[in-house]
C-alpha atoms as a PDB file:
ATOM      1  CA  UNK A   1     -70.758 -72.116-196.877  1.00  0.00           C
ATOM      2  CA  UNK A   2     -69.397 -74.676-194.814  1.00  0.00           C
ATOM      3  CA  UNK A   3     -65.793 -73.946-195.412  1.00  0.00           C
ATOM      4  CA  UNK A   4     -66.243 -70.542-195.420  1.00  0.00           C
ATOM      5  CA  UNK A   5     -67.718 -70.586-191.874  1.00  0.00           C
ATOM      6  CA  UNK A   6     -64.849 -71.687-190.471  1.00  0.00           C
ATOM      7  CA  UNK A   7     -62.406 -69.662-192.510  1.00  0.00           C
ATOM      8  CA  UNK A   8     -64.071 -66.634-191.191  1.00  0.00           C
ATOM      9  CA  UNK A   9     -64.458 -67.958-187.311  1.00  0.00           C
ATOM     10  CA  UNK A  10     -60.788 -68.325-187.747  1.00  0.00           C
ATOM     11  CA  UNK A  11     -59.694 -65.030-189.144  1.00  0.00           C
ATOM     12  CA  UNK A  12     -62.077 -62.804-186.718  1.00  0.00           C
ATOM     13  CA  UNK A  13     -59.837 -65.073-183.688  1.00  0.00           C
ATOM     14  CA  UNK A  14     -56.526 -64.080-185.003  1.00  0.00           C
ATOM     15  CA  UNK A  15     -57.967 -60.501-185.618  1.00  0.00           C
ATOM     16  CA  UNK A  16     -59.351 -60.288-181.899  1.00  0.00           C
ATOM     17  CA  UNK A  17     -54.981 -62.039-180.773  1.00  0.00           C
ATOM     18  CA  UNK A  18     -53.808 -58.506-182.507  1.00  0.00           C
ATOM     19  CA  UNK A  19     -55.878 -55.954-180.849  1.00  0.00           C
ATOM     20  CA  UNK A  20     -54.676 -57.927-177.258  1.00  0.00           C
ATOM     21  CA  UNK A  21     -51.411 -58.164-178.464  1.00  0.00           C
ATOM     22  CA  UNK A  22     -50.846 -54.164-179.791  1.00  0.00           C
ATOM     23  CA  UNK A  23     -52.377 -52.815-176.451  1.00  0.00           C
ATOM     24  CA  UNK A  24     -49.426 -51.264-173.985  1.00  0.00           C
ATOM     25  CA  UNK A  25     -49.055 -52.489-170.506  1.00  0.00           C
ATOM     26  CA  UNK A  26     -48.356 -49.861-168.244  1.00  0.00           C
ATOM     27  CA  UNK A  27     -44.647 -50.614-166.586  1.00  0.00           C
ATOM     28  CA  UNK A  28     -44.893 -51.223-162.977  1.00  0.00           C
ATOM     29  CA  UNK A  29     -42.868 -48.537-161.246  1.00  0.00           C
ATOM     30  CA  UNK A  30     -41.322 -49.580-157.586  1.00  0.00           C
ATOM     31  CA  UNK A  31     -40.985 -46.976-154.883  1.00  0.00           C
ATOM     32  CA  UNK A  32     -38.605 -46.348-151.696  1.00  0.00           C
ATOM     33  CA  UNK A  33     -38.652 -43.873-148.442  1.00  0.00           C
ATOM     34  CA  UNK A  34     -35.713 -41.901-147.058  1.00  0.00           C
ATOM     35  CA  UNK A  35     -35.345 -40.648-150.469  1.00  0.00           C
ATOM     36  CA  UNK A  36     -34.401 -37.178-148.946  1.00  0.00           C
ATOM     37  CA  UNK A  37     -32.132 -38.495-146.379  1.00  0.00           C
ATOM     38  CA  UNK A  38     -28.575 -38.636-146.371  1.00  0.00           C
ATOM     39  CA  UNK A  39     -28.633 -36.650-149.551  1.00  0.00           C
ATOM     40  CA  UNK A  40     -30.348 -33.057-147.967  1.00  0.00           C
ATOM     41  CA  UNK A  41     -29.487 -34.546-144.254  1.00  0.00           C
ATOM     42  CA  UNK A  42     -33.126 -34.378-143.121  1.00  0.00           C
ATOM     43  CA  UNK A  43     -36.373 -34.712-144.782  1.00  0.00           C
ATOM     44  CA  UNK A  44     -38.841 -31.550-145.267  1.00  0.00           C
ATOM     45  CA  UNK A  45     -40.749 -32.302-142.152  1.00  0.00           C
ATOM     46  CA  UNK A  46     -37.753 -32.506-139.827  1.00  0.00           C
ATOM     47  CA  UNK A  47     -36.324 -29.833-138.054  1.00  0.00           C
ATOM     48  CA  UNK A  48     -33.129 -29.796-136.095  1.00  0.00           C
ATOM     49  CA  UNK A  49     -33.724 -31.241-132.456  1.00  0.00           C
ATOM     50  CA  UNK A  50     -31.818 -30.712-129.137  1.00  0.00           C
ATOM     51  CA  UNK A  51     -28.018 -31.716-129.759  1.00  0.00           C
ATOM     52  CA  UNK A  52     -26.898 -32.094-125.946  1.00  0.00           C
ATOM     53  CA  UNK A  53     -29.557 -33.888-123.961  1.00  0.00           C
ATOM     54  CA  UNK A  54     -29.385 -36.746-126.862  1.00  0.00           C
ATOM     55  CA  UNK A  55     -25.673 -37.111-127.046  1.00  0.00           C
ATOM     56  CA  UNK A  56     -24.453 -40.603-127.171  1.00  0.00           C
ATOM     57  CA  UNK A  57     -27.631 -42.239-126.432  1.00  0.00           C
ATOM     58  CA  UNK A  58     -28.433 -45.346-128.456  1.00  0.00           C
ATOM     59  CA  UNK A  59     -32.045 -46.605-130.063  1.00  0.00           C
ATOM     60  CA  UNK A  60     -33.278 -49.389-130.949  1.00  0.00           C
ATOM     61  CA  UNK A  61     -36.225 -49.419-133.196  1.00  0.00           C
ATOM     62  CA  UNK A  62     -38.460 -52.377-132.792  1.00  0.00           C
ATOM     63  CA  UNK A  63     -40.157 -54.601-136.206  1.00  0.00           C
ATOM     64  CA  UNK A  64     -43.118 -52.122-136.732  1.00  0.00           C
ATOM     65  CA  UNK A  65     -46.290 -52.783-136.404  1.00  0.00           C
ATOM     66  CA  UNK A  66     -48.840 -51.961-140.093  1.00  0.00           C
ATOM     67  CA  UNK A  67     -52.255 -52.226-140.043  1.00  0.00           C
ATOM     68  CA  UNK A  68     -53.269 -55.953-141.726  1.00  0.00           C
ATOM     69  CA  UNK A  69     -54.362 -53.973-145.279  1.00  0.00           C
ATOM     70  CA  UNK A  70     -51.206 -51.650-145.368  1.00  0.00           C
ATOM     71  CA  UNK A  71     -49.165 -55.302-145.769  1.00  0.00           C
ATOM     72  CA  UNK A  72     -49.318 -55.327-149.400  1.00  0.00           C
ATOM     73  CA  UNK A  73     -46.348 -54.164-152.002  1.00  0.00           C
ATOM     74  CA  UNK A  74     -49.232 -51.994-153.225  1.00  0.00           C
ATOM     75  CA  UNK A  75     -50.239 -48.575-152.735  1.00  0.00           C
ATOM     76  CA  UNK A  76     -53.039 -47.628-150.773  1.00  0.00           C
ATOM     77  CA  UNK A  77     -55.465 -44.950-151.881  1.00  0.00           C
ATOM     78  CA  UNK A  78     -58.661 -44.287-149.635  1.00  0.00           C
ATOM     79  CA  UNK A  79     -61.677 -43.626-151.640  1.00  0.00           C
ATOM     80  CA  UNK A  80     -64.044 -43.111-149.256  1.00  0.00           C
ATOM     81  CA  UNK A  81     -64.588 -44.058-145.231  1.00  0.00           C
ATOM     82  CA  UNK A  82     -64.686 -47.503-145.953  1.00  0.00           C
ATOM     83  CA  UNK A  83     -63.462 -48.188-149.339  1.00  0.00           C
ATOM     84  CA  UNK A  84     -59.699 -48.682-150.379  1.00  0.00           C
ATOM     85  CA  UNK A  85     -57.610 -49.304-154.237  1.00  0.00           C
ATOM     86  CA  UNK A  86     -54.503 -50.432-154.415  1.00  0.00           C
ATOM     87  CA  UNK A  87     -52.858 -49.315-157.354  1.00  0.00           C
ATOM     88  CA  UNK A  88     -51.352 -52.932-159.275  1.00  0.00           C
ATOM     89  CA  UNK A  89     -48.665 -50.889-161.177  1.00  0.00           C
ATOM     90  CA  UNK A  90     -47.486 -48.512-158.352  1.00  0.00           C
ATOM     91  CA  UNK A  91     -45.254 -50.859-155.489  1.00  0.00           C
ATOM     92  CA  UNK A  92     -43.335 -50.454-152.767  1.00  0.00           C
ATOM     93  CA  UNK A  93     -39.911 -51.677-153.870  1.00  0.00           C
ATOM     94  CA  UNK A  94     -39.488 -53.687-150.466  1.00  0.00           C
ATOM     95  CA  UNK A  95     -41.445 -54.680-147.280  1.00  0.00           C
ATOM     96  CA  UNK A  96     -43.577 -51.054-146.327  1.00  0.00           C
ATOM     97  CA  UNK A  97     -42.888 -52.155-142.583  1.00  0.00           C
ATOM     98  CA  UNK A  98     -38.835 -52.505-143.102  1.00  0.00           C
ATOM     99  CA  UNK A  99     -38.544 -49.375-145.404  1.00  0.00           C
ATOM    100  CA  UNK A 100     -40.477 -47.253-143.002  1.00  0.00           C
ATOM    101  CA  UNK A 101     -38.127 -48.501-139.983  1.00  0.00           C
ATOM    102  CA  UNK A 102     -35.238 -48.182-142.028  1.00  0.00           C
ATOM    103  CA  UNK A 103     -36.390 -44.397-143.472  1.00  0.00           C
ATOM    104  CA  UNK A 104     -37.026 -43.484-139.802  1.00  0.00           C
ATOM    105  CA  UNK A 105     -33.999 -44.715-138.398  1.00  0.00           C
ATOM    106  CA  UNK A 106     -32.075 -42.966-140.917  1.00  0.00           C
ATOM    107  CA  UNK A 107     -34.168 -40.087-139.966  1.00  0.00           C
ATOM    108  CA  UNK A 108     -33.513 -40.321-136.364  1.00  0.00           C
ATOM    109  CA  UNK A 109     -29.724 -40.514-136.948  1.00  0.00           C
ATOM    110  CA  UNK A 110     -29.866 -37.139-138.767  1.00  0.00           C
ATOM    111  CA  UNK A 111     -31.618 -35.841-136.449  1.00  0.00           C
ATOM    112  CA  UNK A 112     -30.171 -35.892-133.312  1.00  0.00           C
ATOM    113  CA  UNK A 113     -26.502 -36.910-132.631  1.00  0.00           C
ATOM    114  CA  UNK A 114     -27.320 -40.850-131.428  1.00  0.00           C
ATOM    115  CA  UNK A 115     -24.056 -42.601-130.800  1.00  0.00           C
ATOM    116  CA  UNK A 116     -26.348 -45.307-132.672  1.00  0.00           C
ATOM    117  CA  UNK A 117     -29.642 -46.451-133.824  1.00  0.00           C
ATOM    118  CA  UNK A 118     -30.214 -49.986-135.160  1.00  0.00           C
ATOM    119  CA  UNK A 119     -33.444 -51.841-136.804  1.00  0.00           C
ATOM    120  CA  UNK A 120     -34.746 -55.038-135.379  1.00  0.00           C
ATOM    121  CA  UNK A 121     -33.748 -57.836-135.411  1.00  0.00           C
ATOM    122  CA  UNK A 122     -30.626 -56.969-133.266  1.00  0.00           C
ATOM    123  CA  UNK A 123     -27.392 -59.176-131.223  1.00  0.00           C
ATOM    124  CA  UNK A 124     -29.747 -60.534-128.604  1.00  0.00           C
ATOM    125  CA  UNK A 125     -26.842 -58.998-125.992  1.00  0.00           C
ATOM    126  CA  UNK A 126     -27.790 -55.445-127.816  1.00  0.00           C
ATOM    127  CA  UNK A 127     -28.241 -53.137-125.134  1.00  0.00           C
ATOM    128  CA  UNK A 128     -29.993 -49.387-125.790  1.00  0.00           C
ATOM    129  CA  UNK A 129     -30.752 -46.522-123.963  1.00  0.00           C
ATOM    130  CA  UNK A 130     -34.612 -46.378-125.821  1.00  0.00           C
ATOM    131  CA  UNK A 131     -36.577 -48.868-127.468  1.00  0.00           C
ATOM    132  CA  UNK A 132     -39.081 -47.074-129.964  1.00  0.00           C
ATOM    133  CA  UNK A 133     -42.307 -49.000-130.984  1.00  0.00           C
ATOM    134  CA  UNK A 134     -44.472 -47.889-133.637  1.00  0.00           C
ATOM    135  CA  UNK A 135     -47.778 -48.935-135.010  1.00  0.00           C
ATOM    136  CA  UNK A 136     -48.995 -47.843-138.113  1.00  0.00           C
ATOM    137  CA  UNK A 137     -53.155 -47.752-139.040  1.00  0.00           C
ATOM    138  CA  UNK A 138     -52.764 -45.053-141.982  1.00  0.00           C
ATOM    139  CA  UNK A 139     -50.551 -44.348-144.444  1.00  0.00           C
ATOM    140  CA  UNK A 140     -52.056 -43.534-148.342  1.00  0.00           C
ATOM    141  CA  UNK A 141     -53.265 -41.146-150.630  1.00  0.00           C
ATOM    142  CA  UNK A 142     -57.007 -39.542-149.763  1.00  0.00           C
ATOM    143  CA  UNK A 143     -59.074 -38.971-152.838  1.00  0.00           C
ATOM    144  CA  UNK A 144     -60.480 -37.631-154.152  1.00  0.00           C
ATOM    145  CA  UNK A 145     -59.813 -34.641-152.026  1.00  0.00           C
ATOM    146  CA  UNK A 146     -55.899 -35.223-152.528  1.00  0.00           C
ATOM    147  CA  UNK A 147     -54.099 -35.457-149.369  1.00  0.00           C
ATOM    148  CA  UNK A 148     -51.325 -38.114-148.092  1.00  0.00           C
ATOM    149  CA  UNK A 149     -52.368 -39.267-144.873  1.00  0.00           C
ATOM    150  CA  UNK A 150     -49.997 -40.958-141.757  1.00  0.00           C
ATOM    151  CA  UNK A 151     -51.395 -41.958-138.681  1.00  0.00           C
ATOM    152  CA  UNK A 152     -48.477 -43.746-136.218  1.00  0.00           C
ATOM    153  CA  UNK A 153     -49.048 -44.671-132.629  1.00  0.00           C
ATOM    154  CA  UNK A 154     -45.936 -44.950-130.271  1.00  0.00           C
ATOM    155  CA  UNK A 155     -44.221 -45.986-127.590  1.00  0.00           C
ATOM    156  CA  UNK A 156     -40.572 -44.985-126.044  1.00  0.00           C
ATOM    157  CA  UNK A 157     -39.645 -47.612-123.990  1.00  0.00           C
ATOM    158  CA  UNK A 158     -36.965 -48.575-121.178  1.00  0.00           C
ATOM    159  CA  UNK A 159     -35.112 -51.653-122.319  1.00  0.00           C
ATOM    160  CA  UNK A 160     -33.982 -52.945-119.042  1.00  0.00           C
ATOM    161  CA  UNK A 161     -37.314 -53.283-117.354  1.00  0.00           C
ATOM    162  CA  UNK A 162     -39.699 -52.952-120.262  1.00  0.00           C
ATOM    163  CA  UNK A 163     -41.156 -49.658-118.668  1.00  0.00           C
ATOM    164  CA  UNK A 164     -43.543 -47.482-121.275  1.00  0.00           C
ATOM    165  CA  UNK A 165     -41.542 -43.733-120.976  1.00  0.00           C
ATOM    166  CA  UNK A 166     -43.911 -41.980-122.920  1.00  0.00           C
ATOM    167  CA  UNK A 167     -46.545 -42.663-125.905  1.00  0.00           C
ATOM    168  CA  UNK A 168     -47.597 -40.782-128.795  1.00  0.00           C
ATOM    169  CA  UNK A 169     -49.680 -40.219-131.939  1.00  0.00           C
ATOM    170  CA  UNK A 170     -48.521 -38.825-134.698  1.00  0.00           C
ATOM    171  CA  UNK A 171     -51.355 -37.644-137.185  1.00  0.00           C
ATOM    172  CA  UNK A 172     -50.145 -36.561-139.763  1.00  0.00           C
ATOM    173  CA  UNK A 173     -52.606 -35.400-143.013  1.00  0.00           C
ATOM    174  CA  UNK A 174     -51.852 -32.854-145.814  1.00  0.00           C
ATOM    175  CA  UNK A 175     -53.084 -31.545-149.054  1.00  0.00           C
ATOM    176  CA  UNK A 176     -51.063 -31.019-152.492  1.00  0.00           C
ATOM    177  CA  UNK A 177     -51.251 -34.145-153.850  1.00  0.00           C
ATOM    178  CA  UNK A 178     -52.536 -34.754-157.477  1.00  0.00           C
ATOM    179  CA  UNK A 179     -54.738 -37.808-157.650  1.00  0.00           C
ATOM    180  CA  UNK A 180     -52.754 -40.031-159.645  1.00  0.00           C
ATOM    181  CA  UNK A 181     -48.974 -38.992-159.076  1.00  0.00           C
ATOM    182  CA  UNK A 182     -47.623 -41.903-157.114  1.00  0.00           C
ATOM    183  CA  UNK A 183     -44.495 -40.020-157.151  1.00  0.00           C
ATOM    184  CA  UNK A 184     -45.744 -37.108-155.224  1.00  0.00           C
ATOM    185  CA  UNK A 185     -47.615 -38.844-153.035  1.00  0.00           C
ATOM    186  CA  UNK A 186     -44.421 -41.047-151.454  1.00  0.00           C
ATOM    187  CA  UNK A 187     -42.421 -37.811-151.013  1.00  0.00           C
ATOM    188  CA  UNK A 188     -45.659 -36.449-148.899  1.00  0.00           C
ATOM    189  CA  UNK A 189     -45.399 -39.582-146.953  1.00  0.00           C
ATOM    190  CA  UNK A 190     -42.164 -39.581-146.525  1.00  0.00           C
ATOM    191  CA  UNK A 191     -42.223 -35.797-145.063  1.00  0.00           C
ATOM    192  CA  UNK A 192     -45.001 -37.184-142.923  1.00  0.00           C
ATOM    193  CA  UNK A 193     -42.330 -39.879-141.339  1.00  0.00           C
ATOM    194  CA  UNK A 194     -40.140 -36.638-141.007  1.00  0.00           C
ATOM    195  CA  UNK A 195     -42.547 -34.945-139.181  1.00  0.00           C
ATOM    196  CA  UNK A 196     -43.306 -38.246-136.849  1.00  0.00           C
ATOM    197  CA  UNK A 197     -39.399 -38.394-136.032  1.00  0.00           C
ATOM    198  CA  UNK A 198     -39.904 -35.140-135.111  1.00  0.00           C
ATOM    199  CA  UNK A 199     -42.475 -36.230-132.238  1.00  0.00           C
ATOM    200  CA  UNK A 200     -39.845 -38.889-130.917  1.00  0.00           C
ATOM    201  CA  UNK A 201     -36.894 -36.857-130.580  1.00  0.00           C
ATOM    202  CA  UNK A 202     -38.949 -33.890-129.044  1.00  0.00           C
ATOM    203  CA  UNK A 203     -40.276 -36.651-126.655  1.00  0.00           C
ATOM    204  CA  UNK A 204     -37.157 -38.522-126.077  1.00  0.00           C
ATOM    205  CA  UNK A 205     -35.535 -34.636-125.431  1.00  0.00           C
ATOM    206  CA  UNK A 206     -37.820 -34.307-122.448  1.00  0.00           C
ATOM    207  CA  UNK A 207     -36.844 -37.533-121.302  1.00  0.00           C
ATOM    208  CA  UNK A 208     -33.697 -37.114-120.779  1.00  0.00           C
ATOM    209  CA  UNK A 209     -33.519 -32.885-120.462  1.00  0.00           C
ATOM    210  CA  UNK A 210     -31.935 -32.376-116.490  1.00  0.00           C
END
């Protein structure tokens, strides 16, 4: 009995190393915005803007500011008021405050014809017509009622003197998203930064309109 003992403890440890070792690992799939942009010209939730008043005006778009729990590689679902998931095998396939700068700049360019609009950090002796500022507190999947859901606050601002021009929000919350398709719910967000651009060239339209 005492050599069978340990034969047996042995044998039910190498058993339990093969059911660990035969289970699958889901992959960990990476994601990107501006996926509809240069290829269709402008995302879903952009429209064509005012051509003249915006002619050869130049943008700079300062480092955005996220929320502290939207600074993750992860994706963000909201499960309730105040509880959150972040889904370990669904990432953002680089820095979620760079991609959406970069997704709305791109954005912006399509949009209206900029003679330029650069990401920060710039040529300190960069000059621009418009600084834009944005802040970002939302900006996940809602379950389980299945909606993507962007909330931006921002600021157009005079470079020379540091003058606020305008501010905005930007709410931006729809349905049709099936709990559990990561890959439907970045499209919806990016439309969402489609429809935000949308706010900023309407507002930098009346800024400069005669």
């Amino acid at each position: 009995m005492k050599t069978i003992r340990p034969i047996l403890l042995v044998a039910l440890v190498a058993l339990t190393g093969c059911f660990s070792l035969s289970r699958e690992v889901p992959p960990v799939r990476f994601y990107v915005l501006g996926g509809t942009w240069p290829a269709t010209g402008t995302p879903a939730g952009l429209t064509d803007a005012p051509a003249s008043p915006l002619a050869g005006r130049s943008i700079g778009l300062r480092q955005l500011q996220l929320a502290e729990y939207l600074a993750t590689p992860l994706l963000v679902v909201r499960e309730g008021p105040h509880q959150i998931t972040f889904s370990e095998f669904h990432q953002w396939g680089e820095d979620l405050d760079g991609g959406i700068n970069r997704a709305v700049a791109g954005y912006l360019a399509a949009g209206a014809p900029f003679q330029s609009v650069n990401v920060a950090p710039w040529q300190p002796q960069a000059q621009y017509d418009f600084l834009i500022q944005l802040h970002l507190s939302c900006f996940e999947g809602v379950a389980p009622e299945g909606e993507a859901h962007l909330l931006a606050a921002w600021e157009i601002i005079r470079q020379r003197d540091g003058a606020v021009l305008a501010r905005g929000t930007t709410d931006y919350r729809t349905p049709g998203w099936t709990v559990g398709d990561y890959d439907g719910l970045v499209a919806l967000l990016d439309t969402g930064l489609g429809v935000l651009t949308n706010d900023l060239v309407a507002s930098l339209g009346t800024l400069v309109a005669p």
